[in-house]
C-alpha atoms as a PDB file:
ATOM      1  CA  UNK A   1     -21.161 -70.121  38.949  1.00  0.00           C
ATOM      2  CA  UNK A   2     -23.343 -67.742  37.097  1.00  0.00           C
ATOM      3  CA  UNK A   3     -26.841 -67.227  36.869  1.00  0.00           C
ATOM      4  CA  UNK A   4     -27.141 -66.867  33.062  1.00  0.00           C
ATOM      5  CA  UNK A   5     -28.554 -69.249  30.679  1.00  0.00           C
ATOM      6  CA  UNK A   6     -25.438 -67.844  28.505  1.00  0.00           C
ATOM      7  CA  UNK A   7     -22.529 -68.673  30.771  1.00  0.00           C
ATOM      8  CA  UNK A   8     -21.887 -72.326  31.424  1.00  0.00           C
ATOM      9  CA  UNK A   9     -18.654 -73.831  33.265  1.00  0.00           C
ATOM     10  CA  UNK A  10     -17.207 -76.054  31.107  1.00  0.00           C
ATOM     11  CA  UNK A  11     -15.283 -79.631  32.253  1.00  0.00           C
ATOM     12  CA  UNK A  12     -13.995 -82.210  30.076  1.00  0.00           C
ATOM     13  CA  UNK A  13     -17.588 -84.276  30.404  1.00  0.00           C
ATOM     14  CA  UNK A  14     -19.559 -81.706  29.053  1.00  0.00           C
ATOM     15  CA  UNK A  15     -17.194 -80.099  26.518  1.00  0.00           C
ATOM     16  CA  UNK A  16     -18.518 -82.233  23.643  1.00  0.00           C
ATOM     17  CA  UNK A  17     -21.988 -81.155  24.633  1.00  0.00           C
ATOM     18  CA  UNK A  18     -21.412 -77.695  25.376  1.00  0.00           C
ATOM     19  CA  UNK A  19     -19.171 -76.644  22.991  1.00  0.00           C
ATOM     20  CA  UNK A  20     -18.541 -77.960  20.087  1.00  0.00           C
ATOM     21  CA  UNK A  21     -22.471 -79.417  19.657  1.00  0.00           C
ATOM     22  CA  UNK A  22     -23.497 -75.783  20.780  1.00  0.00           C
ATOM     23  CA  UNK A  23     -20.882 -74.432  18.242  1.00  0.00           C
ATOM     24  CA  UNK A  24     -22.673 -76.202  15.604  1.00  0.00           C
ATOM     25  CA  UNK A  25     -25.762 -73.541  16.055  1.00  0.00           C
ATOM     26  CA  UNK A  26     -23.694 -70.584  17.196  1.00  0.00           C
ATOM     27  CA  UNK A  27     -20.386 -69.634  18.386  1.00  0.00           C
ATOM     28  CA  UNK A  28     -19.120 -70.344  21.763  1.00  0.00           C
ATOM     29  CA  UNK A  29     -16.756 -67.999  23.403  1.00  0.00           C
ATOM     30  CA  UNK A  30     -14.167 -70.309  25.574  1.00  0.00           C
ATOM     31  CA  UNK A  31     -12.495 -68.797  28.151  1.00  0.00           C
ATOM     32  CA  UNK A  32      -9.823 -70.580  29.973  1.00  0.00           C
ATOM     33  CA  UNK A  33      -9.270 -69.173  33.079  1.00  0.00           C
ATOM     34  CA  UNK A  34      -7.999 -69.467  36.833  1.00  0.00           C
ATOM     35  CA  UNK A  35      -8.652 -68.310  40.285  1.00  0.00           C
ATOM     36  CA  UNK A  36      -4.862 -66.669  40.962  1.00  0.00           C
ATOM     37  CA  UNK A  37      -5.255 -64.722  37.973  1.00  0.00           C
ATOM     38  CA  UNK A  38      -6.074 -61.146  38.251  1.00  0.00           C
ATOM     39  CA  UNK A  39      -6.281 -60.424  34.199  1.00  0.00           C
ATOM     40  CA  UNK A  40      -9.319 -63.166  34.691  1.00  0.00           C
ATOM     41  CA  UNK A  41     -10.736 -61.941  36.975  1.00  0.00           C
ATOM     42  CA  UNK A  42     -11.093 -58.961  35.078  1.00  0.00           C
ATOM     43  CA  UNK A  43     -12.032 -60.083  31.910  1.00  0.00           C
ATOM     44  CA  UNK A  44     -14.818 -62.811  33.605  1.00  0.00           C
ATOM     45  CA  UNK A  45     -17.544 -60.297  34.805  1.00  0.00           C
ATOM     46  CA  UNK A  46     -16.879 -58.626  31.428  1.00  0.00           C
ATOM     47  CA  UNK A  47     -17.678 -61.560  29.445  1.00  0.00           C
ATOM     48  CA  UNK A  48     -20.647 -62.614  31.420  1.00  0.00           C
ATOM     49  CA  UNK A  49     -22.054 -59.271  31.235  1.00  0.00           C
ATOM     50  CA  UNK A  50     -21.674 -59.401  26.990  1.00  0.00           C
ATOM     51  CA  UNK A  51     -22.871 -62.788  26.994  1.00  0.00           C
ATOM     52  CA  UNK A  52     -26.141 -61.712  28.455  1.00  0.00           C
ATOM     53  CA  UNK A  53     -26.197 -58.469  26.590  1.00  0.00           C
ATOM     54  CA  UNK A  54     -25.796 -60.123  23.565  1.00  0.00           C
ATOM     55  CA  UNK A  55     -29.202 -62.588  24.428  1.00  0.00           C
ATOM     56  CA  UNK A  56     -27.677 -66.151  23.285  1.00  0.00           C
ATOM     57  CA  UNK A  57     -26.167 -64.947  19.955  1.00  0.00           C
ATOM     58  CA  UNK A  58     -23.086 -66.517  21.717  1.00  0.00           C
ATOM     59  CA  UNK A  59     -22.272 -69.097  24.590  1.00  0.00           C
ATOM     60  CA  UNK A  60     -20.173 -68.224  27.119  1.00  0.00           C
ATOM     61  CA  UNK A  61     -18.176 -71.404  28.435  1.00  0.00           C
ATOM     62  CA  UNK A  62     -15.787 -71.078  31.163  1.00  0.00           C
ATOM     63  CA  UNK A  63     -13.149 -73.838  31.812  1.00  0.00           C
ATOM     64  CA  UNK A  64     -10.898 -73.312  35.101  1.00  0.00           C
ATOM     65  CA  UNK A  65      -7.424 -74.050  33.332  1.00  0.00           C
ATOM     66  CA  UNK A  66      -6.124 -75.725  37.083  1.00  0.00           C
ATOM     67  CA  UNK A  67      -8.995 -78.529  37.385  1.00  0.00           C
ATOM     68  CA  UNK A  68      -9.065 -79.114  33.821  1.00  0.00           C
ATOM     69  CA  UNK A  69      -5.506 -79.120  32.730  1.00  0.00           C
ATOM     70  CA  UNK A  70      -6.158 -81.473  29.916  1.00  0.00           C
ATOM     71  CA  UNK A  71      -8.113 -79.298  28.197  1.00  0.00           C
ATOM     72  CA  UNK A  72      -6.306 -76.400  28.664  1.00  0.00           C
ATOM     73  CA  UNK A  73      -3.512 -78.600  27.208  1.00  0.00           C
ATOM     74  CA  UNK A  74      -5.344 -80.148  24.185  1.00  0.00           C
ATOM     75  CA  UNK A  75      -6.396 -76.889  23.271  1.00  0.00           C
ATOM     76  CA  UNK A  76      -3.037 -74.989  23.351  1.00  0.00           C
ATOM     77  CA  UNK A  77      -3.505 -72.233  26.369  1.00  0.00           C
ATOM     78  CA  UNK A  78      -0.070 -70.964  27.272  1.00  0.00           C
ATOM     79  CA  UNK A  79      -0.908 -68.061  29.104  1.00  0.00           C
ATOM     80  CA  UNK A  80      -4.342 -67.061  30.828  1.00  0.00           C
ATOM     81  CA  UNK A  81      -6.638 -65.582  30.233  1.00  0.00           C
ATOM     82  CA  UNK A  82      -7.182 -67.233  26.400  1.00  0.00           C
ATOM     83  CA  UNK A  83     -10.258 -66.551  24.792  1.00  0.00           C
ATOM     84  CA  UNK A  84     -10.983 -69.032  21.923  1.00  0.00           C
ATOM     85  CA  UNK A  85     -13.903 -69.017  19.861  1.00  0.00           C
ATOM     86  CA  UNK A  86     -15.715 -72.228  18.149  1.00  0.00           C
ATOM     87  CA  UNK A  87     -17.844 -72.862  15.367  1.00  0.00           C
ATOM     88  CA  UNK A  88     -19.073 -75.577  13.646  1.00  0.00           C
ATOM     89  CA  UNK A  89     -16.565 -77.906  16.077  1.00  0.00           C
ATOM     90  CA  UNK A  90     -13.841 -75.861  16.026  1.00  0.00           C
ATOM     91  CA  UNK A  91     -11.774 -73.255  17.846  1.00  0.00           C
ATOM     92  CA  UNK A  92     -11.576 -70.485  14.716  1.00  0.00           C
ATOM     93  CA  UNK A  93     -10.236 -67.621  16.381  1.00  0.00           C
ATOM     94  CA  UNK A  94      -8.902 -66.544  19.848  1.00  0.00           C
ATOM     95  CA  UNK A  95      -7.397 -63.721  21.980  1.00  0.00           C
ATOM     96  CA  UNK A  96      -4.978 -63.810  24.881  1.00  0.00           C
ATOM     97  CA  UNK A  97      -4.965 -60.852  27.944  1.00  0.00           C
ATOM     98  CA  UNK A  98      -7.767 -58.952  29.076  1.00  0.00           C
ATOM     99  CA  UNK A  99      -8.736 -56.629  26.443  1.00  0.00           C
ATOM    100  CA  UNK A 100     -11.147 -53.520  26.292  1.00  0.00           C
ATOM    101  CA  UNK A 101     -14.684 -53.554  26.179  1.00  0.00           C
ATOM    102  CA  UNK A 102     -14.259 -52.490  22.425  1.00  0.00           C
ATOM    103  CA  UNK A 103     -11.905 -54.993  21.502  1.00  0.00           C
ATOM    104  CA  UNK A 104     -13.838 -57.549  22.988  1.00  0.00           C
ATOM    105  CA  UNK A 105     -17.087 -56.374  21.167  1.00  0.00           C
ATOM    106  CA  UNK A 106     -15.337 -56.610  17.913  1.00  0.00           C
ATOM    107  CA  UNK A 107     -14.015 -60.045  18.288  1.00  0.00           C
ATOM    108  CA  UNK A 108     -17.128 -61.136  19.141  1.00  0.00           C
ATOM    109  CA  UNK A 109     -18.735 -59.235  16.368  1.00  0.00           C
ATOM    110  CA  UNK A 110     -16.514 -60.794  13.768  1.00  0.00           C
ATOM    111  CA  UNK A 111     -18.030 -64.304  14.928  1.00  0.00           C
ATOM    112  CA  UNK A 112     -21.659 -63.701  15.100  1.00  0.00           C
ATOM    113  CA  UNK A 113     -24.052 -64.268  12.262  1.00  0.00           C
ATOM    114  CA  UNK A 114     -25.552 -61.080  10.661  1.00  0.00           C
ATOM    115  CA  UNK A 115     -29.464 -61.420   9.750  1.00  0.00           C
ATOM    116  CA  UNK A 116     -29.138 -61.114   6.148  1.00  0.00           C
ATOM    117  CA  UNK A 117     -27.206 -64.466   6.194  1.00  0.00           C
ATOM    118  CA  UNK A 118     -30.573 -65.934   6.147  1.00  0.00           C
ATOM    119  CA  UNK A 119     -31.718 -64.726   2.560  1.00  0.00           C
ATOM    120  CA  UNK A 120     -27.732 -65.648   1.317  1.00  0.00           C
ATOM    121  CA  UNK A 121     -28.709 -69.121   2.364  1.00  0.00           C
ATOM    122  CA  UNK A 122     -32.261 -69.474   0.885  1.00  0.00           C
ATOM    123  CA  UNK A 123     -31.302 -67.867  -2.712  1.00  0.00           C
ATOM    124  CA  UNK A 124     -28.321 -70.660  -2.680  1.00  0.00           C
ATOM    125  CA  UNK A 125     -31.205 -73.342  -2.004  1.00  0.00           C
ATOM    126  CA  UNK A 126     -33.038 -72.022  -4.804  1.00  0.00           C
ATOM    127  CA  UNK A 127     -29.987 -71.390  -7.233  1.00  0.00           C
ATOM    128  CA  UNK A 128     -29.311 -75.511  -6.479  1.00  0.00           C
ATOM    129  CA  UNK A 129     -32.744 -76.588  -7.641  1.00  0.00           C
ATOM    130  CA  UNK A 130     -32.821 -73.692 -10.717  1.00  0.00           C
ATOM    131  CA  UNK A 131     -35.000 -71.544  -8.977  1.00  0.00           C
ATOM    132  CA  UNK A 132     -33.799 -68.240 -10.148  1.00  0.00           C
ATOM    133  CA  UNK A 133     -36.918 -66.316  -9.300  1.00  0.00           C
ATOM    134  CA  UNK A 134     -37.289 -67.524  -5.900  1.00  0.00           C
ATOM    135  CA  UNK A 135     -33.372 -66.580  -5.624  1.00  0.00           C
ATOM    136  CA  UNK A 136     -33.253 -63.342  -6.683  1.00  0.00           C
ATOM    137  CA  UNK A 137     -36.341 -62.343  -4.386  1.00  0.00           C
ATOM    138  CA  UNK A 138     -34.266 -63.654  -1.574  1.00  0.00           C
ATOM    139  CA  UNK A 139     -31.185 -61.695  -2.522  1.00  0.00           C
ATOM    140  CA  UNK A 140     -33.664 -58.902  -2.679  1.00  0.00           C
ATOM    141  CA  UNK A 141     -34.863 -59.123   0.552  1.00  0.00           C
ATOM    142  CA  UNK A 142     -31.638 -59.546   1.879  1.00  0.00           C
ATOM    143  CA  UNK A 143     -30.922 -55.640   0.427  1.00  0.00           C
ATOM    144  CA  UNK A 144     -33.649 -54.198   1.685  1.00  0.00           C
ATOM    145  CA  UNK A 145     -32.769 -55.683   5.182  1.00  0.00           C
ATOM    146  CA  UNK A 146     -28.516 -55.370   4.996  1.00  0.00           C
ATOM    147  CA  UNK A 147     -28.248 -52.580   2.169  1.00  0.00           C
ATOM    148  CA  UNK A 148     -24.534 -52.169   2.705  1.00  0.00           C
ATOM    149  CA  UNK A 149     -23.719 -55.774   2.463  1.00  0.00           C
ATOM    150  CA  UNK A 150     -21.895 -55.976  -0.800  1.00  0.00           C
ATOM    151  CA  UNK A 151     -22.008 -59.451  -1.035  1.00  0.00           C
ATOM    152  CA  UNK A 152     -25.570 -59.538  -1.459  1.00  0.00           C
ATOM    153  CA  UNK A 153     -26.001 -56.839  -4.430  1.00  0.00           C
ATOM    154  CA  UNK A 154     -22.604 -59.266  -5.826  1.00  0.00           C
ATOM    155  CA  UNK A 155     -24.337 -62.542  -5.607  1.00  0.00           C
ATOM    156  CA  UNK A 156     -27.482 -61.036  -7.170  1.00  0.00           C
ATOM    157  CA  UNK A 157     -25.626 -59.765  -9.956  1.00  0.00           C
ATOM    158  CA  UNK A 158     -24.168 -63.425 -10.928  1.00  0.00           C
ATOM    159  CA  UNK A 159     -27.769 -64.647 -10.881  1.00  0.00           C
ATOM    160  CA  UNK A 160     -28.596 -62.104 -13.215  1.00  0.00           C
ATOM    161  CA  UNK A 161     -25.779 -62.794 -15.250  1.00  0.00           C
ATOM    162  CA  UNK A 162     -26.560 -66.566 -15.195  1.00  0.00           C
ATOM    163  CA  UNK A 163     -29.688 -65.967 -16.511  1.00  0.00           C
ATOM    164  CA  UNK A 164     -28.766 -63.659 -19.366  1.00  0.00           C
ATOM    165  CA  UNK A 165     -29.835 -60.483 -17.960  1.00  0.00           C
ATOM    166  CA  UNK A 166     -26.896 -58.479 -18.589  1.00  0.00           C
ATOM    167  CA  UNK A 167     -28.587 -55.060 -18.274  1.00  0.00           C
ATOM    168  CA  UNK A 168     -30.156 -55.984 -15.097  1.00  0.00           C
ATOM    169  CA  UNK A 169     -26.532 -57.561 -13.778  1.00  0.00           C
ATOM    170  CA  UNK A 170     -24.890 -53.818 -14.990  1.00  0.00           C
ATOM    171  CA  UNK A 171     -27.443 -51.722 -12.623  1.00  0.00           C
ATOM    172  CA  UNK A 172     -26.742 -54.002  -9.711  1.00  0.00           C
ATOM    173  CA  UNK A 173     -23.359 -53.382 -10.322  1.00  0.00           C
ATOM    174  CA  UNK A 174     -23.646 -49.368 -10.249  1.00  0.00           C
ATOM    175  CA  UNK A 175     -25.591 -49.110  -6.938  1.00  0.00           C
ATOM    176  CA  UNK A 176     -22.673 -51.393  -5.694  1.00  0.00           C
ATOM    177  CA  UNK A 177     -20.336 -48.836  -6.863  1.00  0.00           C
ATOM    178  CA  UNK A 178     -22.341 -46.249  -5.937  1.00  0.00           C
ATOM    179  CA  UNK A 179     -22.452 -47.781  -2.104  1.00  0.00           C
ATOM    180  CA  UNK A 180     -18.549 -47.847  -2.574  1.00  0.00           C
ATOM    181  CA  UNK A 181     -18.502 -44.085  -3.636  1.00  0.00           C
ATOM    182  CA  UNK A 182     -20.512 -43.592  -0.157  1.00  0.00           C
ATOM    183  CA  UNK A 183     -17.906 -45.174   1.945  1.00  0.00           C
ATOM    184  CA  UNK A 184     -15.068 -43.446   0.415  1.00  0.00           C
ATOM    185  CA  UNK A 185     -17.014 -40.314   1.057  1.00  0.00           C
END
């Protein structure tokens, strides 16, 4: 049992609750595990320590493969440890073994939302109703706060383009390419 508000042990009663309602919000990390296996107990302390590194970007939930077999079943696990991530009710992505810090940090990095996705979100509220001013200052925002997100200076251009503002659209487009040129660089 941990300590952490992050790390939760998992049973087939609280799985709705704790996982995929949780995943809903954010993504939940779940790791099936076992007591006789050294790879887990490896990878556990690991996890735990990212989960509270990481401050509730992620849940940690751990379900001991040998008490709950069903789950371990319904969900596929063949071999432990199995990582499997959730979002929005669903497992989305997962990794078998225990892996390096690094790896780790990237597969949980490819899961977790980015702040920018905030001002993506808003300018598609205000694209719905019309609102192309209140859109594009969103967009903007969401430059100045992510300026290598490409998708971002993309999106921006389409509104501009929707609108008619071609030469606007065009310079959008170069600092994109400029960004690009960066990169490469």
């Amino acid at each position: 049992m941990s300590d952490s508000p992050f790390v939760i042990d998992v049973t087939a009663e609280n799985f709705t609750e704790v996982v995929l309602n949780t995943s809903m919000e954010r993504p939940v990390l779940v790791d099936f595990w076992a007591d006789w296996c050294n790879p887990c107990k490896m990878l556990m302390p690991l996890l735990t320590k990212l989960a509270d590194e990481y401050g509730g970007q992620f849940i940690l939930a751990k379900v001991n493969s040998d008490e709950q077999q069903a789950l371990a079943q319904q969900f596929g696990v063949r071999s432990l440890p199995t990582v499997k991530v959730f979002r929005n009710g669903q497992p989305v992505d997962e990794f078998m073994g225990a892996l390096p810090e690094g790896e780790i940090r990237a597969f949980i990095g490819r899961h977790l939302s980015k702040p920018s996705d905030q001002f993506l979100l808003a300018a598609a509220q205000y694209l719905e109703q019309g609102n192309f001013p209140d859109a594009i200052q969103q967009l903007a925002q969401g430059i100045e706060s992510d300026p290598d997100r490409a998708e971002l200076r993309i999106q921006l251009a389409m509104v501009y383009t929707d609108m008619g503002h071609l030469k606007e659209a065009e310079e959008v487009l170069k600092t994109l390419a400029l960004l690009d040129q960066q990169r490469d660089e």
